[in-house]
C-alpha atoms as a PDB file:
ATOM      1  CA  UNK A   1     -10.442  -8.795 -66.252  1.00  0.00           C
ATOM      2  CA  UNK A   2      -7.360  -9.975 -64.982  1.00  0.00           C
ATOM      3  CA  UNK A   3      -6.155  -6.049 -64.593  1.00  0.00           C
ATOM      4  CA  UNK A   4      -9.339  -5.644 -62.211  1.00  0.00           C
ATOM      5  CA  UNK A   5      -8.399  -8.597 -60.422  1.00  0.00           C
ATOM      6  CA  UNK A   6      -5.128  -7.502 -59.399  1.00  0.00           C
ATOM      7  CA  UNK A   7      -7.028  -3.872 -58.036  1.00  0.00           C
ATOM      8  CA  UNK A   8      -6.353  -2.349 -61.728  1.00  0.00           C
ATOM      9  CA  UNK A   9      -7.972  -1.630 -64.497  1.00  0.00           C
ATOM     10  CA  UNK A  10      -8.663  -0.222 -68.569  1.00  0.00           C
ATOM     11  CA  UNK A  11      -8.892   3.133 -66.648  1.00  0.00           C
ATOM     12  CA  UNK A  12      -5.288   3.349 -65.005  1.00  0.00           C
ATOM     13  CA  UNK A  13      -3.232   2.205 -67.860  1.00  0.00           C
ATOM     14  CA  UNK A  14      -0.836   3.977 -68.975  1.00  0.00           C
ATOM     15  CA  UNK A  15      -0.117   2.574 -72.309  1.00  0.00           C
ATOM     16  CA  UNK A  16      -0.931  -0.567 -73.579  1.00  0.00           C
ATOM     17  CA  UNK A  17       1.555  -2.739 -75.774  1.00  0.00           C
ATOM     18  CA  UNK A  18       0.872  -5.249 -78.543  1.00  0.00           C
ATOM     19  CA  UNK A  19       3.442  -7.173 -80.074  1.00  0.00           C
ATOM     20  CA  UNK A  20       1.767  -8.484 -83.141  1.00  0.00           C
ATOM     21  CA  UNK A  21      -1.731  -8.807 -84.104  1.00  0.00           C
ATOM     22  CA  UNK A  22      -3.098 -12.141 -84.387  1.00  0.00           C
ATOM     23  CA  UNK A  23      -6.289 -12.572 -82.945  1.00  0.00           C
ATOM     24  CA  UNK A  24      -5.200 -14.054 -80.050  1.00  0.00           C
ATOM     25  CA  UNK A  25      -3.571 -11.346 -78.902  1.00  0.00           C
ATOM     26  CA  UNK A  26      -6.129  -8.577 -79.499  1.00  0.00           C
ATOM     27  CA  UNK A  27      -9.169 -10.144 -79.263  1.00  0.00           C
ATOM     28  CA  UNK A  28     -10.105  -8.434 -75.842  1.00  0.00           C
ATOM     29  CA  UNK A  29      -8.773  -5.214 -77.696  1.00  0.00           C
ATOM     30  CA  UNK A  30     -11.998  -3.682 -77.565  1.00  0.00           C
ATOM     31  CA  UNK A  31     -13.477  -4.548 -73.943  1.00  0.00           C
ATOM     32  CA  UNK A  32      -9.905  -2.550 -72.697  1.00  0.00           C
ATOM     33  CA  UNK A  33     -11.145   0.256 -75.355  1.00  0.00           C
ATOM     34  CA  UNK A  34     -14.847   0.466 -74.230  1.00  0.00           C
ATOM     35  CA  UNK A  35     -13.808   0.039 -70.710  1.00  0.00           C
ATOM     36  CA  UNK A  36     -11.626   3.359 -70.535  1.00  0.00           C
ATOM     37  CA  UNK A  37     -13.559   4.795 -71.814  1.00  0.00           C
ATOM     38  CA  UNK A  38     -16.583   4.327 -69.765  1.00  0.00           C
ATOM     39  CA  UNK A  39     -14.690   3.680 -66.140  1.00  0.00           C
ATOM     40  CA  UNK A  40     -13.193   7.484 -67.464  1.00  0.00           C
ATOM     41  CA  UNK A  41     -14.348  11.025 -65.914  1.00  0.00           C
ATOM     42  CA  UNK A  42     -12.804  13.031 -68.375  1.00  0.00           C
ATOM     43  CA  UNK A  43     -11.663  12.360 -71.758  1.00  0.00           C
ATOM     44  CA  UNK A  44      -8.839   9.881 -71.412  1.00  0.00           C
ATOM     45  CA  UNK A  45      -7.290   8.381 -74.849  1.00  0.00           C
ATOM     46  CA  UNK A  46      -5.881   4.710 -74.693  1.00  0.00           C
ATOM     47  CA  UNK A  47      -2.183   5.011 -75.198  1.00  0.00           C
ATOM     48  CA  UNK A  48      -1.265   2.237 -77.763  1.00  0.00           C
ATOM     49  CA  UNK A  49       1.994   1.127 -78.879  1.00  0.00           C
ATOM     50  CA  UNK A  50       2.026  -1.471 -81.098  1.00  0.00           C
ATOM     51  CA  UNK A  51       3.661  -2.671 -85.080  1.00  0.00           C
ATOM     52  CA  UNK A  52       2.107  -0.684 -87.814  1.00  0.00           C
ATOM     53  CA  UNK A  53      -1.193  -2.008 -88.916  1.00  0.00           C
ATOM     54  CA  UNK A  54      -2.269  -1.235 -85.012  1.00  0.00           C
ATOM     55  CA  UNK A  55      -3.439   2.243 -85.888  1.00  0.00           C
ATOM     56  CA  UNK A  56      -5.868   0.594 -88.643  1.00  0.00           C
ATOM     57  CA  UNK A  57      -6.705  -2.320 -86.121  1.00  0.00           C
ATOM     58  CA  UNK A  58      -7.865   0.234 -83.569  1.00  0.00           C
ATOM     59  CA  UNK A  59     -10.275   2.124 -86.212  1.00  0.00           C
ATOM     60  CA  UNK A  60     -11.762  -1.111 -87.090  1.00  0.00           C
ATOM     61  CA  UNK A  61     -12.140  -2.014 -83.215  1.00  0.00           C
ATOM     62  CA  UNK A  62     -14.027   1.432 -82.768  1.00  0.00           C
ATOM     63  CA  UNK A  63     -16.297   0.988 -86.126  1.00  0.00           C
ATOM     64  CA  UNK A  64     -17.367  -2.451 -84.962  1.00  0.00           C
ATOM     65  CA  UNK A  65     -18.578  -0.876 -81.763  1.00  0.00           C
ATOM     66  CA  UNK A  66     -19.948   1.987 -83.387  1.00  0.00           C
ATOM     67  CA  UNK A  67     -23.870   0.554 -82.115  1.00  0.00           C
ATOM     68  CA  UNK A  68     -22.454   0.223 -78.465  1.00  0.00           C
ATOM     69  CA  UNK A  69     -21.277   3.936 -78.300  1.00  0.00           C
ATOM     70  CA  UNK A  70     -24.110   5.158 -79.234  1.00  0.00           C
ATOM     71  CA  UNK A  71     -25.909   3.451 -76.882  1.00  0.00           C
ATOM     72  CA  UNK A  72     -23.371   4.319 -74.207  1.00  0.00           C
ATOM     73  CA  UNK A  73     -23.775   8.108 -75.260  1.00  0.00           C
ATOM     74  CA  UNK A  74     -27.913   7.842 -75.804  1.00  0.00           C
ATOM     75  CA  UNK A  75     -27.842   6.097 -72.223  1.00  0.00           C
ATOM     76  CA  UNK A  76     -25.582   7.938 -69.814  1.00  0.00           C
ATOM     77  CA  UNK A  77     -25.598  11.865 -69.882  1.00  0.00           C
ATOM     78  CA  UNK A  78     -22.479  12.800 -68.343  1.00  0.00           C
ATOM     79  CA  UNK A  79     -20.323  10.645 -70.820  1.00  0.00           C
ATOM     80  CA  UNK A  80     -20.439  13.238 -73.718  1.00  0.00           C
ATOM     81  CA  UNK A  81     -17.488  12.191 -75.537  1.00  0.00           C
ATOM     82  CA  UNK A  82     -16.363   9.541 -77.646  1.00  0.00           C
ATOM     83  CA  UNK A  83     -13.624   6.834 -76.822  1.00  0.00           C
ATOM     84  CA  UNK A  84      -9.959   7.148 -78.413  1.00  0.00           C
ATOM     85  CA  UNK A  85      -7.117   6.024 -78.834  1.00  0.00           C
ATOM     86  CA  UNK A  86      -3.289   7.373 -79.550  1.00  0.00           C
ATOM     87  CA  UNK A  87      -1.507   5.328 -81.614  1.00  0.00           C
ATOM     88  CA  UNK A  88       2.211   5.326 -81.967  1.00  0.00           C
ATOM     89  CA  UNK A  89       3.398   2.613 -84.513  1.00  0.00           C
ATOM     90  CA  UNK A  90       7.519   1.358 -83.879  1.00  0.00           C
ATOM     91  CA  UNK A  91       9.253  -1.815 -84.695  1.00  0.00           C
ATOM     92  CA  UNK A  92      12.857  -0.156 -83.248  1.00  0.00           C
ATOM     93  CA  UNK A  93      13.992   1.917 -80.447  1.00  0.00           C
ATOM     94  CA  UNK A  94      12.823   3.806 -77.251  1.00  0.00           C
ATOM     95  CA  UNK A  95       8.804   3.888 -77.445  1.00  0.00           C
ATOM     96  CA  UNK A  96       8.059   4.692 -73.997  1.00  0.00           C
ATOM     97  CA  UNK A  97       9.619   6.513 -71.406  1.00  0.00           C
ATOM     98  CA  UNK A  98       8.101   7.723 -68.165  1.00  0.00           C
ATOM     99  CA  UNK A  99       9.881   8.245 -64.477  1.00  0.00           C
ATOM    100  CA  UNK A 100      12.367   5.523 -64.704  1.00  0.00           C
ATOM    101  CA  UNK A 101      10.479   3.459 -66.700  1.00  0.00           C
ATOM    102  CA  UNK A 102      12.074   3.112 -70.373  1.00  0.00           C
ATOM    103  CA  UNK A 103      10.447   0.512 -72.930  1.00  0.00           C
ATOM    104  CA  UNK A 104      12.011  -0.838 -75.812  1.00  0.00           C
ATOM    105  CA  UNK A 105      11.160  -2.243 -79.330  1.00  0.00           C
ATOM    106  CA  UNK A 106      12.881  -4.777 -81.515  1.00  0.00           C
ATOM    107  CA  UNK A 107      11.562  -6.640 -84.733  1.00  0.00           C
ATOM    108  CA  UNK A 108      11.124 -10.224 -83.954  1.00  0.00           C
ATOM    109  CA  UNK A 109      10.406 -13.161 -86.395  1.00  0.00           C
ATOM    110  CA  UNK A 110       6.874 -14.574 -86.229  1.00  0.00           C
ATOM    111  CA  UNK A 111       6.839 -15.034 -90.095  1.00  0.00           C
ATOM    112  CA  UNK A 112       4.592 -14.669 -91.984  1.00  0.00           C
ATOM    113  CA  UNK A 113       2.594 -12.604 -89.483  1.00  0.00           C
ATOM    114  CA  UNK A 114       4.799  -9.221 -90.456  1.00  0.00           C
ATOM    115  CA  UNK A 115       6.086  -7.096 -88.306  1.00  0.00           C
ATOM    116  CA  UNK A 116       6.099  -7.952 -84.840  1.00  0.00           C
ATOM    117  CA  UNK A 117       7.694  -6.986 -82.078  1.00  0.00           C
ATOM    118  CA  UNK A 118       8.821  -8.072 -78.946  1.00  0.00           C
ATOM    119  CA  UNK A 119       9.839  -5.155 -75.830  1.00  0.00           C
ATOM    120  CA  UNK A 120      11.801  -4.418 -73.023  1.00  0.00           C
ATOM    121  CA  UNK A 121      10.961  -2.433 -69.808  1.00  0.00           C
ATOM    122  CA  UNK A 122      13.496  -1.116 -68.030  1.00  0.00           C
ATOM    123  CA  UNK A 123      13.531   0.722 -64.643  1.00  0.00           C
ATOM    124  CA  UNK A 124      16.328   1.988 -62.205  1.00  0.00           C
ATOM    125  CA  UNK A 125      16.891  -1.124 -61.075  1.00  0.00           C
ATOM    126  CA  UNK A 126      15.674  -4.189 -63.297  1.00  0.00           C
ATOM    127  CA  UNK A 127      14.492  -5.494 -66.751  1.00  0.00           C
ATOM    128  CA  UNK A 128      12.041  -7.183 -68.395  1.00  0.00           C
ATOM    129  CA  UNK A 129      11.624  -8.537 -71.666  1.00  0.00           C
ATOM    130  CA  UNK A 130       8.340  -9.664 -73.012  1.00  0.00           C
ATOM    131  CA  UNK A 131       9.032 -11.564 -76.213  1.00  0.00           C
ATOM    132  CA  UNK A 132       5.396 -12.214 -77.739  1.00  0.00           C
ATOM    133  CA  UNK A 133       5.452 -15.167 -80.210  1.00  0.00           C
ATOM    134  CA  UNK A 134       8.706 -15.463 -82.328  1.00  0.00           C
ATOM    135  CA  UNK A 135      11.555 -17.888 -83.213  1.00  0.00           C
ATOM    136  CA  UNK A 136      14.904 -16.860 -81.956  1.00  0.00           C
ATOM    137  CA  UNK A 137      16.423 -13.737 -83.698  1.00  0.00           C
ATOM    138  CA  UNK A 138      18.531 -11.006 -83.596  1.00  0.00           C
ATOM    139  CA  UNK A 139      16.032  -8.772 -82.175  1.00  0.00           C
ATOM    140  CA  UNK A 140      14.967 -10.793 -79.838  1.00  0.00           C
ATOM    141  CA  UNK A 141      18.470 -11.217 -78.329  1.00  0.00           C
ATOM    142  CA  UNK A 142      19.203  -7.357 -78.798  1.00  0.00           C
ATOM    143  CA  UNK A 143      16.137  -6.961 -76.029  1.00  0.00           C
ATOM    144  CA  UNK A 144      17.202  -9.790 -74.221  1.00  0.00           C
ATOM    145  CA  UNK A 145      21.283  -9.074 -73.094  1.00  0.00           C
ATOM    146  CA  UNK A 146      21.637  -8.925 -69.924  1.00  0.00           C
ATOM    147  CA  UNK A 147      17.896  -8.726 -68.364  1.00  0.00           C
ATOM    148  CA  UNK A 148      16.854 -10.255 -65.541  1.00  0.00           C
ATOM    149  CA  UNK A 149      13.487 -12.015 -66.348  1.00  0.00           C
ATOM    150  CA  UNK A 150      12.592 -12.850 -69.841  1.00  0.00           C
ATOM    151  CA  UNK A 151       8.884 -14.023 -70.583  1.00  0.00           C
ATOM    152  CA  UNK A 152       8.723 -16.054 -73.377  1.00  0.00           C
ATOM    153  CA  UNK A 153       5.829 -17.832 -75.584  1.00  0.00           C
ATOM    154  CA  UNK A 154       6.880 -21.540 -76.019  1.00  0.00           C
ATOM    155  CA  UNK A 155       5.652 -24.770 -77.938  1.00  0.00           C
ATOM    156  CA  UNK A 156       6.225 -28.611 -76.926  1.00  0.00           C
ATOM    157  CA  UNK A 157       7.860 -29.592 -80.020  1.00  0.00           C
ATOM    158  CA  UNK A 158       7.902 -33.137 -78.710  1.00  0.00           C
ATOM    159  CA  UNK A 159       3.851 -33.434 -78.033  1.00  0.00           C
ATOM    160  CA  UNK A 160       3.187 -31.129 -80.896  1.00  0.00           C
ATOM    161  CA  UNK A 161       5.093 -33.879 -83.456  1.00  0.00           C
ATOM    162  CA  UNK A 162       3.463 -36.624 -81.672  1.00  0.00           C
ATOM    163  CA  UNK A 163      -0.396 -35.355 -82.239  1.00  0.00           C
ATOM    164  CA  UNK A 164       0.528 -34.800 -85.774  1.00  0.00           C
ATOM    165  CA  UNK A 165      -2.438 -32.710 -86.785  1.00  0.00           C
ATOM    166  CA  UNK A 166      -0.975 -30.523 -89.998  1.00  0.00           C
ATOM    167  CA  UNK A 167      -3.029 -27.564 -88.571  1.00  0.00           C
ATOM    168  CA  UNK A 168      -1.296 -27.606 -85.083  1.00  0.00           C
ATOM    169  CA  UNK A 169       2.662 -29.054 -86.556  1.00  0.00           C
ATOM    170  CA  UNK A 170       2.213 -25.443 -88.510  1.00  0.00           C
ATOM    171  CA  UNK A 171       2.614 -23.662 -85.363  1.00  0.00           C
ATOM    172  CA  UNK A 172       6.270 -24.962 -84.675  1.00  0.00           C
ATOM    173  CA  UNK A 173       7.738 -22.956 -87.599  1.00  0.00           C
ATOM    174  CA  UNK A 174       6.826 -19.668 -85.873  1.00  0.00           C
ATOM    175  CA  UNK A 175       6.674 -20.152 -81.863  1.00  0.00           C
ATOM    176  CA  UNK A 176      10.040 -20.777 -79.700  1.00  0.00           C
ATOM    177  CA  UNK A 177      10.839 -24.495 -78.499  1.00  0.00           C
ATOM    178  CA  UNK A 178      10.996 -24.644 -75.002  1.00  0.00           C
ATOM    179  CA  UNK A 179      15.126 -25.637 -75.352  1.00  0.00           C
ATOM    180  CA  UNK A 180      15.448 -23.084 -77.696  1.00  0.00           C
ATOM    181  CA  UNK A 181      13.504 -20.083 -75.009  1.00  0.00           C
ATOM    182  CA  UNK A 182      16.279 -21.520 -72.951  1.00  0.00           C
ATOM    183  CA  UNK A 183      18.856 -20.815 -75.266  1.00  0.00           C
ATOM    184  CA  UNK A 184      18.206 -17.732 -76.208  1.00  0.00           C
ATOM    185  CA  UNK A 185      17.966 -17.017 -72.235  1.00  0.00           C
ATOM    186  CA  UNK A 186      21.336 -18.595 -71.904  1.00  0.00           C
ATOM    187  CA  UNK A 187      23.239 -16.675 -74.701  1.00  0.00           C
ATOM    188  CA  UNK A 188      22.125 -13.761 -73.462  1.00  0.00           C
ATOM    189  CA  UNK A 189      22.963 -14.276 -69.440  1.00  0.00           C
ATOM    190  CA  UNK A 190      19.222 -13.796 -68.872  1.00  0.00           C
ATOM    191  CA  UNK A 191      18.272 -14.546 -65.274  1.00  0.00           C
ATOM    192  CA  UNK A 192      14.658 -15.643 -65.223  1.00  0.00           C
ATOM    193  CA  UNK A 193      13.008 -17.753 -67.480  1.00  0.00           C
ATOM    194  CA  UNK A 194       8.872 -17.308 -67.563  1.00  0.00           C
ATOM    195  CA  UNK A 195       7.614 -19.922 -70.090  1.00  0.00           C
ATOM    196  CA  UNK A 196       4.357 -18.589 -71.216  1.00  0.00           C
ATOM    197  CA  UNK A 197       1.223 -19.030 -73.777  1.00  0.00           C
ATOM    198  CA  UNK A 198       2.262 -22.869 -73.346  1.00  0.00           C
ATOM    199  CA  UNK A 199       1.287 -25.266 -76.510  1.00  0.00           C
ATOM    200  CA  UNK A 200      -0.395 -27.763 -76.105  1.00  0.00           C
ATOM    201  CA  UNK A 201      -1.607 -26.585 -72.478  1.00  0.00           C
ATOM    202  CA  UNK A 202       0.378 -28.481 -69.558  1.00  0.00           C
ATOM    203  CA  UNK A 203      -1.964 -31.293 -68.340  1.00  0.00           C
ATOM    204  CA  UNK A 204      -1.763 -31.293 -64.518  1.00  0.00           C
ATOM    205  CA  UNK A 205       0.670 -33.107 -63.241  1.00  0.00           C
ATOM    206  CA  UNK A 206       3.247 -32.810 -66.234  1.00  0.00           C
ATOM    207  CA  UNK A 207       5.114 -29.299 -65.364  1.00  0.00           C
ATOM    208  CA  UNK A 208       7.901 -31.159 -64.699  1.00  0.00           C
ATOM    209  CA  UNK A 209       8.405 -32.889 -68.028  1.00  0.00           C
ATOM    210  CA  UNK A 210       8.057 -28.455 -69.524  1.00  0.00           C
ATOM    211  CA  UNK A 211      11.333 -27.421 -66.808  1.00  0.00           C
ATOM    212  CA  UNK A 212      13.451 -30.318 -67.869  1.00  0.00           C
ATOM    213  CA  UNK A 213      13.410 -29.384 -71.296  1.00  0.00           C
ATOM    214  CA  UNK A 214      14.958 -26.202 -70.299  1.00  0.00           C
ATOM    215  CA  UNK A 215      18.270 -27.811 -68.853  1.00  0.00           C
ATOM    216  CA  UNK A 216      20.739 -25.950 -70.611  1.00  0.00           C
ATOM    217  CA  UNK A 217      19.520 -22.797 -68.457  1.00  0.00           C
ATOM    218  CA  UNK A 218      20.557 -22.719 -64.964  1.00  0.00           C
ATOM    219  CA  UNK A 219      18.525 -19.690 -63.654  1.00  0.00           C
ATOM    220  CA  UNK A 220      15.092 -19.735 -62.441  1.00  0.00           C
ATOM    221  CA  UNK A 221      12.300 -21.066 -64.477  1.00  0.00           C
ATOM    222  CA  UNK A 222       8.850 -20.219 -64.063  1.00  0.00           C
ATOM    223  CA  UNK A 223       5.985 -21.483 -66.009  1.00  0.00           C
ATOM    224  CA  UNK A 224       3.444 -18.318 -65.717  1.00  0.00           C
ATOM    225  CA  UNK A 225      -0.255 -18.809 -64.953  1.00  0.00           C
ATOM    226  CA  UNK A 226      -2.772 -16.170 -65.058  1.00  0.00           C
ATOM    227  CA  UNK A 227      -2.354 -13.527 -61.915  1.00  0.00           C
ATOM    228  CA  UNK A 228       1.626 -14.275 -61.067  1.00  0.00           C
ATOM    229  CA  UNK A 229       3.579 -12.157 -59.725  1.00  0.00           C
ATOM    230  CA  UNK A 230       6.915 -12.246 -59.323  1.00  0.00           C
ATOM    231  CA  UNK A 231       9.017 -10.335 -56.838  1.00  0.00           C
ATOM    232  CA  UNK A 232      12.159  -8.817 -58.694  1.00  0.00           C
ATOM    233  CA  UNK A 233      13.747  -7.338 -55.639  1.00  0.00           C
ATOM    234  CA  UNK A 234      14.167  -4.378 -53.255  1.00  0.00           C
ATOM    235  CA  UNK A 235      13.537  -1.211 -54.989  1.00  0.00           C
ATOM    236  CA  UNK A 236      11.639  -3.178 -57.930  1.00  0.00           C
ATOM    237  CA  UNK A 237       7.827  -3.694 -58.415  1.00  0.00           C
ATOM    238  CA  UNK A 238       6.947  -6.348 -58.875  1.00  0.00           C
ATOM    239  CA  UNK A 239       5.814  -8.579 -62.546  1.00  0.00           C
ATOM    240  CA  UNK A 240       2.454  -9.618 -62.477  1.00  0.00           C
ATOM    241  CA  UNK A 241       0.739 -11.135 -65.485  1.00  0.00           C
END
């Protein structure tokens, strides 16, 4: 939904990128599976990169619709093939590369969800990192050296401690702090911070209180909301998310 809002779509991906997979971060898995398929003219297999388990993940995504493709196929005559995917499983190294566009794996540390990965885009001129949820790690500051914007899931350690529910305090063992997102963007000379899948969810009024907690960093910070775009220069597109 948020693809079609930006004049996008299922249809014109060209590969689609999970970092791990908890739930909530594939449950829309299969509406951007059904959707290519049926927004498609011609047979046109989702491209999905992913940790390995995705492969599996994507053959239980298509059994569970197995009634819904049948209707589709019962229901429309000119769609007379079945929706696909490509899978191509990687924790390490180059797993894209297209134009100028080069994306890059690294294991990161969500334990005990095992493996996940966090990845890189690079093009001619810029680079991207998109961490997914992890602690700070190796891999996560092999991806990020040097880039210019580095999205990153963060926690409020702080408000998190202070609600004290045992089922939420859990969560602090695997997700980045906001100080330590801004650590791991200053040991790396990062040079845009994007604080992202915030926990608990900023009450209005209260951004503030999320950037001061990143004071060590003295590039731009950005906490991301749904359909941002950022403007990475001349000869760059642009991030939207």
């Amino acid at each position: 939904m948020r693809a079609a809002a930006v004049a996008s779509g299922a249809a014109a991906l060209q590969g689609l990128f999970l970092t791990h997979l908890h739930s909530d971060h594939i449950t829309d898995l299969n509406d951007v599976f059904t959707m290519r398929w049926v927004t498609s003219f011609a047979p046109s297999p989702l491209s999905v990169f992913g940790p390995p388990g995705t492969a599996s993940t994507l053959e239980a995504v298509e059994a569970m619709l197995a009634p819904d493709i049948g209707y589709r196929l019962g229901h429309h005559d000119d769609l007379t093939w079945r929706p696909s995917a490509e899978v191509a499983e990687n924790t390490q190294g180059v797993v894209f590369e297209r134009a100028a566009v080069r994306v890059t794996a690294a294991a990161t540390d969500h334990s005990p969800v095992r493996p996940t990965v966090g990845y890189r885009i690079d093009d001619a001129d810029h680079s991207v990192v998109i961490a997914g949820d992890t602690v700070p790690c190796a891999g996560l500051d092999e991806l990020c050296r040097d880039a210019d914007v580095l999205v990153q899931t963060v926690v409020r350690r702080d408000l998190i401690e202070m609600i004290g529910l045992p089922r939420l305090t859990d969560v602090l063992d695997y997700h980045s702090s906001v100080p330590q997102a801004a650590e791991t963007a200053v040991r790396n000379g990062v040079g845009t911070l994007v604080l992202t899948h915030l926990v608990p969810p900023p009450a209005a009024g209260t951004e503030q209180d999320w950037l001061d907690q990143t004071e060590r960093f003295h590039g731009e910070v950005v906490l991301a909301h749904d359909l941002l775009t950022l403007d990475l220069g001349a000869g760059s597109a642009a991030l939207s998310g």
